[in-house]
C-alpha atoms as a PDB file:
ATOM      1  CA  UNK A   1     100.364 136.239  90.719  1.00  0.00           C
ATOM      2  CA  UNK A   2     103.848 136.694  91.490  1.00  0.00           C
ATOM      3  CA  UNK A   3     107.038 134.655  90.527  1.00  0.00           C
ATOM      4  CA  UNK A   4     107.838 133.888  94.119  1.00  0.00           C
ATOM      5  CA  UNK A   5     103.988 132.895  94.994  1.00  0.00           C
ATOM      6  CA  UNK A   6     103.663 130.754  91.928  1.00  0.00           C
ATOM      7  CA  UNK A   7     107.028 129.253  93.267  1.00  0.00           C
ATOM      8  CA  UNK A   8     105.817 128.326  96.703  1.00  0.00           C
ATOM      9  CA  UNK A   9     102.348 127.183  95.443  1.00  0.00           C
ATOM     10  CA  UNK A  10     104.132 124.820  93.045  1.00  0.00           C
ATOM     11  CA  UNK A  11     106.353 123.770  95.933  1.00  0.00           C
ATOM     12  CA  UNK A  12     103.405 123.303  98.421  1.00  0.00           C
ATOM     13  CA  UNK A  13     101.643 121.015  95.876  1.00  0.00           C
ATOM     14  CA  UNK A  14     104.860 118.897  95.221  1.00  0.00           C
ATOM     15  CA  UNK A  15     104.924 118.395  98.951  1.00  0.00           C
ATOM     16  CA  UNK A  16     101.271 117.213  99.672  1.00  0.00           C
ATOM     17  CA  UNK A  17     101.992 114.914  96.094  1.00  0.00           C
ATOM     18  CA  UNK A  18     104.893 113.374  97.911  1.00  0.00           C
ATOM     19  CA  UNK A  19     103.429 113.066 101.275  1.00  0.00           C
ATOM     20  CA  UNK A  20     100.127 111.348  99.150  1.00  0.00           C
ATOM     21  CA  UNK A  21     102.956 108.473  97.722  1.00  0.00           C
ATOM     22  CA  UNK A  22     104.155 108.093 101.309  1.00  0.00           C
ATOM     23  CA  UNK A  23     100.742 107.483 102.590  1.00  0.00           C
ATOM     24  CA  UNK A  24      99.872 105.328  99.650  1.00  0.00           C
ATOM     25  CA  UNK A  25     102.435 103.020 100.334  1.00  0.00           C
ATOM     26  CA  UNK A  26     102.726 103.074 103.945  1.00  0.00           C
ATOM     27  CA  UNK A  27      99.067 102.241 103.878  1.00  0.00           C
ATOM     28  CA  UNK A  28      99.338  99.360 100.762  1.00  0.00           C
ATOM     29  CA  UNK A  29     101.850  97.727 103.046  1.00  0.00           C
ATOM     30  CA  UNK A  30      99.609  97.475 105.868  1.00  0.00           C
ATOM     31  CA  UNK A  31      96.967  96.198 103.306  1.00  0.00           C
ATOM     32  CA  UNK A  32      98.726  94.144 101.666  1.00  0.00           C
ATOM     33  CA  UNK A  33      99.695  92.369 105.629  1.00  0.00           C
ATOM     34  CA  UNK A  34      96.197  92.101 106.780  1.00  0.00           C
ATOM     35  CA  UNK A  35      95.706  89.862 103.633  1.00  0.00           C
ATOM     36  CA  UNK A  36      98.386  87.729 104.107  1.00  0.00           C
ATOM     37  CA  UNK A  37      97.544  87.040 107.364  1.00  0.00           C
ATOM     38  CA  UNK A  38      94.100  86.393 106.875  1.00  0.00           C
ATOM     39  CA  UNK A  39      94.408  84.416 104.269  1.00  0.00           C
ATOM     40  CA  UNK A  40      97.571  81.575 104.875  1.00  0.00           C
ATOM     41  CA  UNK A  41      98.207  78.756 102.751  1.00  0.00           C
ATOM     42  CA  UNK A  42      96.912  75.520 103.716  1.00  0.00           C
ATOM     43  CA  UNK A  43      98.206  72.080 102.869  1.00  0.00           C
ATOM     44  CA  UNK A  44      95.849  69.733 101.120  1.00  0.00           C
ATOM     45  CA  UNK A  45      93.790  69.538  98.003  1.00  0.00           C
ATOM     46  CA  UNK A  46      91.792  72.668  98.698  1.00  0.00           C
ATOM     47  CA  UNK A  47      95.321  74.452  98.943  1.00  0.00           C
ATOM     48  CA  UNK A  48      95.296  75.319  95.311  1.00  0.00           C
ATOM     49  CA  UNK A  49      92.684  77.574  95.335  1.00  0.00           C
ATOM     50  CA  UNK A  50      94.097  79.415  98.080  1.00  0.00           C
ATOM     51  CA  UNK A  51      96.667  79.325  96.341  1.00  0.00           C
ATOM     52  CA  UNK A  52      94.759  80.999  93.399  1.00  0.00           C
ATOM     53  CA  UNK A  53      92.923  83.553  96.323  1.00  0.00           C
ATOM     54  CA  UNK A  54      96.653  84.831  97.258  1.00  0.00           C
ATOM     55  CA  UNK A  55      97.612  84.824  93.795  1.00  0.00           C
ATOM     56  CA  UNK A  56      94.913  87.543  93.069  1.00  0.00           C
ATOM     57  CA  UNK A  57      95.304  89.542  95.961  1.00  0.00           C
ATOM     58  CA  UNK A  58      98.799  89.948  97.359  1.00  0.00           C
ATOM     59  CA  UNK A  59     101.516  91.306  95.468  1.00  0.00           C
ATOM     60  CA  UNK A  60      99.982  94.467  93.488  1.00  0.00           C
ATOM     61  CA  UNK A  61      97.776  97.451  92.742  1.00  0.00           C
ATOM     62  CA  UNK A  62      97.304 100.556  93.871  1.00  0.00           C
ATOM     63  CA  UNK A  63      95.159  99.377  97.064  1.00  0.00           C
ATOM     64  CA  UNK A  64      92.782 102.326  96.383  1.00  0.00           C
ATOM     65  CA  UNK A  65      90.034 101.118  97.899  1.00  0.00           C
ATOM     66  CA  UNK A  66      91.775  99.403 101.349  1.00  0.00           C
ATOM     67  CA  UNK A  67      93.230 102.754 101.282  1.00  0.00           C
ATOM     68  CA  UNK A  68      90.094 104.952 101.594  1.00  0.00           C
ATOM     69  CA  UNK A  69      88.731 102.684 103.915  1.00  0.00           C
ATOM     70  CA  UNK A  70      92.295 103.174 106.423  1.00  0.00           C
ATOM     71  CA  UNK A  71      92.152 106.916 105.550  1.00  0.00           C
ATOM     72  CA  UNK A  72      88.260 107.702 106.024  1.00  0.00           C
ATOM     73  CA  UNK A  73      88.718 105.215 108.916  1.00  0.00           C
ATOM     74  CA  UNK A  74      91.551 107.575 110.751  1.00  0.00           C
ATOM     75  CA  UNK A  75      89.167 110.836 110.319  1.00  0.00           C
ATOM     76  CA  UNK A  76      87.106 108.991 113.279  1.00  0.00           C
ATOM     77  CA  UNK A  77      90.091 107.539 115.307  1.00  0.00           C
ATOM     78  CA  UNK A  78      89.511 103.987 114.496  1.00  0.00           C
ATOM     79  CA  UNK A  79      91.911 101.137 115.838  1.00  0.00           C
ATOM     80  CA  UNK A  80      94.109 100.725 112.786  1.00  0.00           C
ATOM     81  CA  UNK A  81      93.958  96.495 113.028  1.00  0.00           C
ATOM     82  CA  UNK A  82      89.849  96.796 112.586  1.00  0.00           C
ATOM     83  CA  UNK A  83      90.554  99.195 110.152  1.00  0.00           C
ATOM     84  CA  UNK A  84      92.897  96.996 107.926  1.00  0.00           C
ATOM     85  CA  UNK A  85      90.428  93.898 108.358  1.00  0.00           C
ATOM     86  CA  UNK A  86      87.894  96.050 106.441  1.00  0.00           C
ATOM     87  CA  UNK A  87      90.253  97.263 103.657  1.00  0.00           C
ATOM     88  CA  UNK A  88      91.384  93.824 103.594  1.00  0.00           C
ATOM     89  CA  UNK A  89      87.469  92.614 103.130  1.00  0.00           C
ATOM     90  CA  UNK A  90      87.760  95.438 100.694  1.00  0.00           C
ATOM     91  CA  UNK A  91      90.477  94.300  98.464  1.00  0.00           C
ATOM     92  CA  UNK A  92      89.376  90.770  98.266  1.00  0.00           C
ATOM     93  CA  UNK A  93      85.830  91.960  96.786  1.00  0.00           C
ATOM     94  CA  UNK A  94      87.397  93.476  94.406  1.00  0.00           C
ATOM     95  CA  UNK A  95      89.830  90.694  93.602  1.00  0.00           C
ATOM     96  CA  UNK A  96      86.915  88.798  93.511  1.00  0.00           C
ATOM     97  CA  UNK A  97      85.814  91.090  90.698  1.00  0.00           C
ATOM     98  CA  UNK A  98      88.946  91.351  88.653  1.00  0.00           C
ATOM     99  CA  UNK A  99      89.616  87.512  88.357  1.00  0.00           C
ATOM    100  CA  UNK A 100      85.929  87.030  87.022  1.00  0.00           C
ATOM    101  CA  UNK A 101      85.843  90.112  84.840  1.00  0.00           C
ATOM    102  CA  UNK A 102      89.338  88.303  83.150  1.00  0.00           C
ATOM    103  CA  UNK A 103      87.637  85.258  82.231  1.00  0.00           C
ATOM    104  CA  UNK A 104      86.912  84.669  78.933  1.00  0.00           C
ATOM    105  CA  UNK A 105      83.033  84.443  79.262  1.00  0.00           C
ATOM    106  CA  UNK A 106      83.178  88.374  80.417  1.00  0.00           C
ATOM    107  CA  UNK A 107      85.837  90.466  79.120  1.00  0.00           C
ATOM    108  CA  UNK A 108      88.675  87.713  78.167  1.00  0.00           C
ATOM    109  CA  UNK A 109      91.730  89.179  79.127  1.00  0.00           C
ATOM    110  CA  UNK A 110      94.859  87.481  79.680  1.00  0.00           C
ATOM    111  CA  UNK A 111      96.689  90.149  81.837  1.00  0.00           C
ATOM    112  CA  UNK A 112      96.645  91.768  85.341  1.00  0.00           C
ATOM    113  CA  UNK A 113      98.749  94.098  87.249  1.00  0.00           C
ATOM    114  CA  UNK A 114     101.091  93.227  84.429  1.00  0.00           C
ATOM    115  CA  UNK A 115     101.395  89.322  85.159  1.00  0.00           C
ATOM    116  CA  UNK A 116      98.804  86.555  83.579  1.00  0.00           C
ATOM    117  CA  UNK A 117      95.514  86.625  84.786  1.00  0.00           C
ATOM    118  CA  UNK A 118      94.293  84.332  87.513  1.00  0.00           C
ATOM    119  CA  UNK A 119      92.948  81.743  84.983  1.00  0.00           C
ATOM    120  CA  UNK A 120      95.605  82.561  83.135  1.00  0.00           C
ATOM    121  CA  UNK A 121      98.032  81.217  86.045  1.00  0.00           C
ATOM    122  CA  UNK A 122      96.092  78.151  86.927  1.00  0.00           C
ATOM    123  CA  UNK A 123      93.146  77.564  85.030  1.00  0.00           C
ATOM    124  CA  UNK A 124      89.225  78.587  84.423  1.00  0.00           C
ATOM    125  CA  UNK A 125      88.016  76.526  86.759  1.00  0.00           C
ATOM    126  CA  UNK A 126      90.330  77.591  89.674  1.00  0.00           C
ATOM    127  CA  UNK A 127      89.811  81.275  88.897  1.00  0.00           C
ATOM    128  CA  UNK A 128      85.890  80.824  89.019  1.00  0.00           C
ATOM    129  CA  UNK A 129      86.831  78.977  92.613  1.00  0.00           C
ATOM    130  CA  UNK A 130      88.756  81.301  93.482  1.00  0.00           C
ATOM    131  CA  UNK A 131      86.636  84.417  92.805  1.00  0.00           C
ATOM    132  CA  UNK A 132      83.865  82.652  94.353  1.00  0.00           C
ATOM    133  CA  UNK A 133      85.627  82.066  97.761  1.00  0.00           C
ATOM    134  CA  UNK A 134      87.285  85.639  97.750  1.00  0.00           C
ATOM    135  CA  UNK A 135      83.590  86.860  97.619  1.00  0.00           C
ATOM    136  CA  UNK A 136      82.075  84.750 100.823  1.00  0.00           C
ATOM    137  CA  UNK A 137      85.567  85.408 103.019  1.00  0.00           C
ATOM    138  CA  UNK A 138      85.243  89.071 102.469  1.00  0.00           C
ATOM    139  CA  UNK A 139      81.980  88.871 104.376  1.00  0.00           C
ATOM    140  CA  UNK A 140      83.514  86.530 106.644  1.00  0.00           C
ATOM    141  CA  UNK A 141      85.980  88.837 107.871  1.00  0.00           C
ATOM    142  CA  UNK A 142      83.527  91.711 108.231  1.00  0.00           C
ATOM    143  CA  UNK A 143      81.007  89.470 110.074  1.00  0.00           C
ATOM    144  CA  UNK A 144      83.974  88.580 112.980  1.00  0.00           C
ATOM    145  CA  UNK A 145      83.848  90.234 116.121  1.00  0.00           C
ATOM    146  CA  UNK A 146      87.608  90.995 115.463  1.00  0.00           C
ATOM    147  CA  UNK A 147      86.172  93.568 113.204  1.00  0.00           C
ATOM    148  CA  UNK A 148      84.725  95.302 115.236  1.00  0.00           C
ATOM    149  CA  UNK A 149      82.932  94.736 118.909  1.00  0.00           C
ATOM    150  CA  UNK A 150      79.193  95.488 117.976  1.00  0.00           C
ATOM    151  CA  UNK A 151      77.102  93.531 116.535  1.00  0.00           C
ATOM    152  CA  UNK A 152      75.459  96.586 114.840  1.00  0.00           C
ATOM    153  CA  UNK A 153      78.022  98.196 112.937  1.00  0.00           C
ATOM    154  CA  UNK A 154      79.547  94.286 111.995  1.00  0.00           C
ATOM    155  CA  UNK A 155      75.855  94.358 110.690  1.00  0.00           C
ATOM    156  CA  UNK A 156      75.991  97.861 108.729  1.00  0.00           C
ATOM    157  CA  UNK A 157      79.051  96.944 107.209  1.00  0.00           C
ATOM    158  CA  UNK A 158      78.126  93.360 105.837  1.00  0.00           C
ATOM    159  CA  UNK A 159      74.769  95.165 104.549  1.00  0.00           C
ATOM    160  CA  UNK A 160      76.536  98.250 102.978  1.00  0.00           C
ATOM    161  CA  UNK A 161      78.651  95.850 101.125  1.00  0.00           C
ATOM    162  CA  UNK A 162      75.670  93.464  99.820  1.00  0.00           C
ATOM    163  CA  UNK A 163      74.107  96.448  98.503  1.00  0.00           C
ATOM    164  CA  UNK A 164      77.385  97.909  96.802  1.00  0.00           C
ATOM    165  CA  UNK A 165      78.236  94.312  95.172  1.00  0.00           C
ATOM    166  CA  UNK A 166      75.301  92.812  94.270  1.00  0.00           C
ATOM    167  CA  UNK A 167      72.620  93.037  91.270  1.00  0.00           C
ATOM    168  CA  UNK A 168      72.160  96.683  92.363  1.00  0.00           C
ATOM    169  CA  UNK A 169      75.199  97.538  91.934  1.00  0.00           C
ATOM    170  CA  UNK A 170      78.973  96.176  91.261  1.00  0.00           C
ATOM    171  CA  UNK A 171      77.107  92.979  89.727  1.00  0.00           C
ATOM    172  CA  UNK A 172      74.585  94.839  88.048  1.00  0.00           C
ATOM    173  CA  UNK A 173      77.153  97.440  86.698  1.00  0.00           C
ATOM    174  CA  UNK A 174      78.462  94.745  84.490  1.00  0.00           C
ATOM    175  CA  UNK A 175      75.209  93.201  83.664  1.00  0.00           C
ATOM    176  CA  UNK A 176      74.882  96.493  81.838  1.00  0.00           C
ATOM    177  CA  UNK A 177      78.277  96.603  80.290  1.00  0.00           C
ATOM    178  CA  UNK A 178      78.566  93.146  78.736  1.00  0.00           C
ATOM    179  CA  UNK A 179      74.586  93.777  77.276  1.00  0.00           C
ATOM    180  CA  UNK A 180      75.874  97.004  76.167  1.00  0.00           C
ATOM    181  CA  UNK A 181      78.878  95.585  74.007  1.00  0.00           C
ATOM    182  CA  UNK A 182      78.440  96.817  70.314  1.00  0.00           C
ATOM    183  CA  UNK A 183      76.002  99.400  70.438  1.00  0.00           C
ATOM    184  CA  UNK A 184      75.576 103.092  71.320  1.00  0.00           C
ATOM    185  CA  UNK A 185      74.884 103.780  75.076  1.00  0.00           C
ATOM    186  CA  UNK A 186      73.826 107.306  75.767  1.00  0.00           C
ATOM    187  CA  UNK A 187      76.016 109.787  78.395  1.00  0.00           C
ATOM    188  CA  UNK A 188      73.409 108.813  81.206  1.00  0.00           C
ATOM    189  CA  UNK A 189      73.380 104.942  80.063  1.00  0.00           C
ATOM    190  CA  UNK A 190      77.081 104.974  80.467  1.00  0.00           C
ATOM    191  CA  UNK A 191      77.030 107.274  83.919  1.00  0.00           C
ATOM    192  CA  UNK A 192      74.760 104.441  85.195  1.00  0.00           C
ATOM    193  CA  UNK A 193      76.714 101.794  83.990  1.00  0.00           C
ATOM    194  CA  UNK A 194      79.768 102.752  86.195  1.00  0.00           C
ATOM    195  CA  UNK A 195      77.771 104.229  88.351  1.00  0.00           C
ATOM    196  CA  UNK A 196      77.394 101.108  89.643  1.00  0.00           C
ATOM    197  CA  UNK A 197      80.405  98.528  88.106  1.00  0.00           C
ATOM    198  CA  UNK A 198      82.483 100.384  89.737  1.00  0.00           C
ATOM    199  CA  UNK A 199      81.597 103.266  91.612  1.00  0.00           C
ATOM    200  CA  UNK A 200      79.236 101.231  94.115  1.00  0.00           C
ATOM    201  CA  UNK A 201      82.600  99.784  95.718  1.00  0.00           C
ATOM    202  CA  UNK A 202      84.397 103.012  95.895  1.00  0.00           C
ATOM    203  CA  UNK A 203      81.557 104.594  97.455  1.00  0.00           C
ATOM    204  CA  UNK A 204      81.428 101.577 100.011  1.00  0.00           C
ATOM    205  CA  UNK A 205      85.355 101.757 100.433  1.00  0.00           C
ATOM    206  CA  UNK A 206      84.914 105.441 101.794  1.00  0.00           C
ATOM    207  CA  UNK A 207      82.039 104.962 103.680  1.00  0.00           C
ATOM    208  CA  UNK A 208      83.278 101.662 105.089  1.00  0.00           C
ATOM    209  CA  UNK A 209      85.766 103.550 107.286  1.00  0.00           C
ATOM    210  CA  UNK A 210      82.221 105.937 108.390  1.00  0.00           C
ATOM    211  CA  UNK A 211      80.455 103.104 109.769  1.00  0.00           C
ATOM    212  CA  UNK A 212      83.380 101.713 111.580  1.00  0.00           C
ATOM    213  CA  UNK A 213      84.265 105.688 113.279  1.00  0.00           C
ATOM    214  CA  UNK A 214      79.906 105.465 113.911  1.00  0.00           C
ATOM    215  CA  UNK A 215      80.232 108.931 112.140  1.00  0.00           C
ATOM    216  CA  UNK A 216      76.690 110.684 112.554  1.00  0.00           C
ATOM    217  CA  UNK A 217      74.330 109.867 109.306  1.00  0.00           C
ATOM    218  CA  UNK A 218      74.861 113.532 108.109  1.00  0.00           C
ATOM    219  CA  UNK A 219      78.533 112.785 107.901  1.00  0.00           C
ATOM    220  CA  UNK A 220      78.427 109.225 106.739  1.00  0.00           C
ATOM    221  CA  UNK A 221      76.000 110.861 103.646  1.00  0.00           C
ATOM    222  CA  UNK A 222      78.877 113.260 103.012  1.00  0.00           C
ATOM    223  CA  UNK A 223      81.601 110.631 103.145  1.00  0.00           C
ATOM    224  CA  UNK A 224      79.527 108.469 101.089  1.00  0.00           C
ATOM    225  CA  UNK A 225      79.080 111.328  98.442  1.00  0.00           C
ATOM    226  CA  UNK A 226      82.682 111.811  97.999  1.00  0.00           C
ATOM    227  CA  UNK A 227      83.515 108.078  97.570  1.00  0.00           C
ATOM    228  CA  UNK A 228      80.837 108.213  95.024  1.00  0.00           C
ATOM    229  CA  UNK A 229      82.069 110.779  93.117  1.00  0.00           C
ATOM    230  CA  UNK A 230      85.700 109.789  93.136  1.00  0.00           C
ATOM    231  CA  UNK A 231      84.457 106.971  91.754  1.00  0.00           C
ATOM    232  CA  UNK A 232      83.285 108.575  89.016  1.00  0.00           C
ATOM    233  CA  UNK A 233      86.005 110.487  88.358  1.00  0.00           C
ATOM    234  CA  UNK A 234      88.238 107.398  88.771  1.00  0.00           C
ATOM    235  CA  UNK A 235      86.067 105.648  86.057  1.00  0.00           C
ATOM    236  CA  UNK A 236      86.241 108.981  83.650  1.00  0.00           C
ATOM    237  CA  UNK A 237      90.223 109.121  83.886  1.00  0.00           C
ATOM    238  CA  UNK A 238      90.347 105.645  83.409  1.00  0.00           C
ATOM    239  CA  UNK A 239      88.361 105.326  80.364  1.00  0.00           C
ATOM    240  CA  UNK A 240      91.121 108.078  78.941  1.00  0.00           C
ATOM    241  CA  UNK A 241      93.830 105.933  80.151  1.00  0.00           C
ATOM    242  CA  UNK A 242      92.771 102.967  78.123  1.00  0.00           C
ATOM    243  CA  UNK A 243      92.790 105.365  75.040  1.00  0.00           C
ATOM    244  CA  UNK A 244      95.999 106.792  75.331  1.00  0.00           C
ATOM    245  CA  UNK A 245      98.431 104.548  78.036  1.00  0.00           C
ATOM    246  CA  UNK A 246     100.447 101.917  77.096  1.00  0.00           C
ATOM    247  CA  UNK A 247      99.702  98.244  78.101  1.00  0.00           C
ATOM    248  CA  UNK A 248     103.316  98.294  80.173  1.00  0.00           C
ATOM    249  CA  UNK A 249     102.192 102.182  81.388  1.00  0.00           C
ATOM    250  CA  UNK A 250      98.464  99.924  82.398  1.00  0.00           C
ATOM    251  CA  UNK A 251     100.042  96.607  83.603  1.00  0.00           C
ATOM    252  CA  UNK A 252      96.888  94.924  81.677  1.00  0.00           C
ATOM    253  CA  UNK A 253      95.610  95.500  77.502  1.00  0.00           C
ATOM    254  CA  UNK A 254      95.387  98.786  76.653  1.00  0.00           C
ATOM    255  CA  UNK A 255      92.632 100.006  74.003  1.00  0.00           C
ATOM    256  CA  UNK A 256      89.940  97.214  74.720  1.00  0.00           C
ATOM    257  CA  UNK A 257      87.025  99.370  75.129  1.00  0.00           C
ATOM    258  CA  UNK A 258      87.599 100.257  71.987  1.00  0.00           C
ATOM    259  CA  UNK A 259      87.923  97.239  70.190  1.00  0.00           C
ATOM    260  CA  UNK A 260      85.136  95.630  72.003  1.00  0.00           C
ATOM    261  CA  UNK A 261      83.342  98.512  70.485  1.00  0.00           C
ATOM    262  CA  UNK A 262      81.895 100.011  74.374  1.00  0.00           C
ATOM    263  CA  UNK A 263      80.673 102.915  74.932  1.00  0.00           C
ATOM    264  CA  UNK A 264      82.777 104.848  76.939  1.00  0.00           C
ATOM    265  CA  UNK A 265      83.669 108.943  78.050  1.00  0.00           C
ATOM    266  CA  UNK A 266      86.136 109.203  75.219  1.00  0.00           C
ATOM    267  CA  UNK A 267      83.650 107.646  72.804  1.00  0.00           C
ATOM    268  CA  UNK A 268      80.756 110.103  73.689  1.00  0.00           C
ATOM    269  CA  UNK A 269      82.890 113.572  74.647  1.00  0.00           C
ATOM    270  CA  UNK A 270      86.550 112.986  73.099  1.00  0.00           C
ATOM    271  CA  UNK A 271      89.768 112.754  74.946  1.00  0.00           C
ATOM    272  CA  UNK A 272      90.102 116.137  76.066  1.00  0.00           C
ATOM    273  CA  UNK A 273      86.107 116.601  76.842  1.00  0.00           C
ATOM    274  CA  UNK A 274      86.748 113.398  78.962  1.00  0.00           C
ATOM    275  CA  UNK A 275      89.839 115.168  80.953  1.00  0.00           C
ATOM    276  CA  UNK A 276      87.706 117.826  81.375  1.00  0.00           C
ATOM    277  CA  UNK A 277      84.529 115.777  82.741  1.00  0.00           C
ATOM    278  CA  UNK A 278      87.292 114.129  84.830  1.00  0.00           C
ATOM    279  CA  UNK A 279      88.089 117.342  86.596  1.00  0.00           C
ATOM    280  CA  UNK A 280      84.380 118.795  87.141  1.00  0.00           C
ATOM    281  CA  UNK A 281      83.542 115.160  89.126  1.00  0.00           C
ATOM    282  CA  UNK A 282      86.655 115.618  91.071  1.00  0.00           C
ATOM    283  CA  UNK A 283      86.267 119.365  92.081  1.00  0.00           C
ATOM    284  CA  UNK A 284      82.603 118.061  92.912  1.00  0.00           C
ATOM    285  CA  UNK A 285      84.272 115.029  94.753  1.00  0.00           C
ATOM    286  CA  UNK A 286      86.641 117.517  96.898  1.00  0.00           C
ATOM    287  CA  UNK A 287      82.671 119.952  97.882  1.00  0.00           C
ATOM    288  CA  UNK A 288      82.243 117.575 100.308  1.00  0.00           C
ATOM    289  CA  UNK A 289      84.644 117.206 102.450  1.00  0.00           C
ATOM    290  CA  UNK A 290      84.216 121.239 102.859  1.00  0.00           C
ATOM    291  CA  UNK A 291      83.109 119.804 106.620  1.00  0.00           C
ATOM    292  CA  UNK A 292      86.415 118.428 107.217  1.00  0.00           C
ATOM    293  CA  UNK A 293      89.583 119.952 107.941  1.00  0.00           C
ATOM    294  CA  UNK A 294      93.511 119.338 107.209  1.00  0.00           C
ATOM    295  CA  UNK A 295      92.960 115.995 108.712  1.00  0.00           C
ATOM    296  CA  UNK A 296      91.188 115.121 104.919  1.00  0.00           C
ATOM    297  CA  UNK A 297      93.841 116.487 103.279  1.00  0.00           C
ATOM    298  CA  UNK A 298      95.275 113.531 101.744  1.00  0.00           C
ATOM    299  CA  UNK A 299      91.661 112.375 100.484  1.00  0.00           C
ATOM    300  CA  UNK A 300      91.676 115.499  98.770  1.00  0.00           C
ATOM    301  CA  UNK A 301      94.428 115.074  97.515  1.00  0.00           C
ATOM    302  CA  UNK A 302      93.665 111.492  96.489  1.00  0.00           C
ATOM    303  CA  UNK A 303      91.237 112.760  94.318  1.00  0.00           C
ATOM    304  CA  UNK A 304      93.878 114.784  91.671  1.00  0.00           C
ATOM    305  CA  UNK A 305      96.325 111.840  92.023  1.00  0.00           C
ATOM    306  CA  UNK A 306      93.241 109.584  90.717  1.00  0.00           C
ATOM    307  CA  UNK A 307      92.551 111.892  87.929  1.00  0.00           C
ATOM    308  CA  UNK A 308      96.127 112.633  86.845  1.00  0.00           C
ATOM    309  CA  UNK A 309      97.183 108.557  87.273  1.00  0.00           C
ATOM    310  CA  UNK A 310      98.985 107.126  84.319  1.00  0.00           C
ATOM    311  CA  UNK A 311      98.522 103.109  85.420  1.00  0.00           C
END
């Protein structure tokens, strides 16, 4: 390869990274307004946990999976508002997630996008409250007719994100984890294990914005495939990250896995074996969206950005 090719190749990639960040944020932003207005503060005693619900959700993180559920969305010409009430419904499921996984019955950790965790803030009981009602208005929004006209995909989308949160999956996923705290899980125990904590939702994130475009099931199965596989490449490069990143690089405490003594990718293949594990998902993640053309471009390049990440 020639100097001047290796030139414009590196300067083709710095654009698409930069035009990635723009879409990131431009798309966070529009996240990040479909939350606030869905969920306002209220006066009264039952303000504090809505307090506690904003708390969680506004204000931070990367908005990865409100932003595959915009960007997936887009690939079928979906209205952007019914688009943001899904990655909205999205985000708070997550939330939901994050402020239970914090308390100190699960994984006891007393930061969060680099502020104190919801219980932390306010107290256990509030945080339970609050992850509990995060949970129920996340269905909520996806069961309005605001989300979308027919009944049927309103229906497919409530259904799709049962399956992806429950015992069968995001639920289940840390079922496994917390039973699997202090002994040796094997590389498929462990591929299960965020298989479903926390590749379920990421899956459901991409093929969220399928259901809404009413992509044909070929497609949806496609869409679904890549969500499941970033995932797992999102999972891979994270486990890495909480070997080697900082807990001000992390915004929450680095090198728990390891203390808690999990089983992880770095514990089974190394650092370097997990980088490289990484970057075989994500070249499998990037196959299927073969069917697709520039229009995917910044899901493919989503998928490097969540590999290479350093937070």
């Amino acid at each position: 390869m020639s100097h001047t090719t290796a030139t414009a190749r590196t300067g083709q990639t710095a654009d698409r990274a930069s035009l990635l960040r723009s879409s990131l944020s431009t798309r966070a932003t529009a996240v990040e307004a479909a939350i606030d207005s869905l969920l306002r503060p209220v006066p009264g005693a039952e303000g504090r946990v809505i307090d506690a619900m904003r708390y969680a959700t506004l204000g931070g993180g990367k908005r990865l999976r409100g932003y595959l559920t915009a960007e997936v969305a887009s690939l079928f010409h979906v209205d952007a508002a019914r688009s943001y009430r899904v990655a909205a419904s999205v985000e708070m499921l997550h939330a939901y997630s994050l402020v239970h996984d914090d308390l100190p019955a699960m994984d006891d950790d007393d930061l969060r996008r680099g502020q104190p965790s919801t219980h932390r803030k306010f107290d256990e009981a509030t945080a339970i409250l609050a992850g509990d009602a995060l949970q129920t208005m996340a269905f909520e929004i996806l069961a309005h007719e605001a989300t979308h006209p027919d009944a049927a995909i309103r229906i497919g989308l409530v259904a799709a994100l049962a399956a992806a949160s429950g015992a069968a999956g995001m639920v289940g996923g840390q079922m496994i984890d917390m039973e699997g705290e202090g002994r040796s899980l094997s590389l498929p125990e462990v591929e299960r294990l965020h298989a479903l904590k926390t590749g379920c939702l990421i899956r459901y994130a991409a093929e969220a914005g399928a259901i809404l475009g009413q992509a044909d099931p070929s497609v949806r199965a496609r869409i679904a495939a890549y969500g499941r596989d970033l995932g797992a490449a999102f999972q891979i490069a994270d486990d890495v990250l909480d070997a080697t990143a900082s807990a001000e690089e992390l915004g929450k405490t680095a090198g728990k896995d390891q203390a808690a003594g999990k089983s992880t990718y770095v514990a089974l293949l190394g650092v370097d074996g997990a980088a490289r594990e990484a970057r075989r998902v994500a070249e499998q993640a990037e196959a299927h969206l073969d069917i697709f053309g520039p229009e995917a471009d910044r899901l493919r390049d989503l998928i490097r950005y969540v590999v290479d990440r350093r937070s």
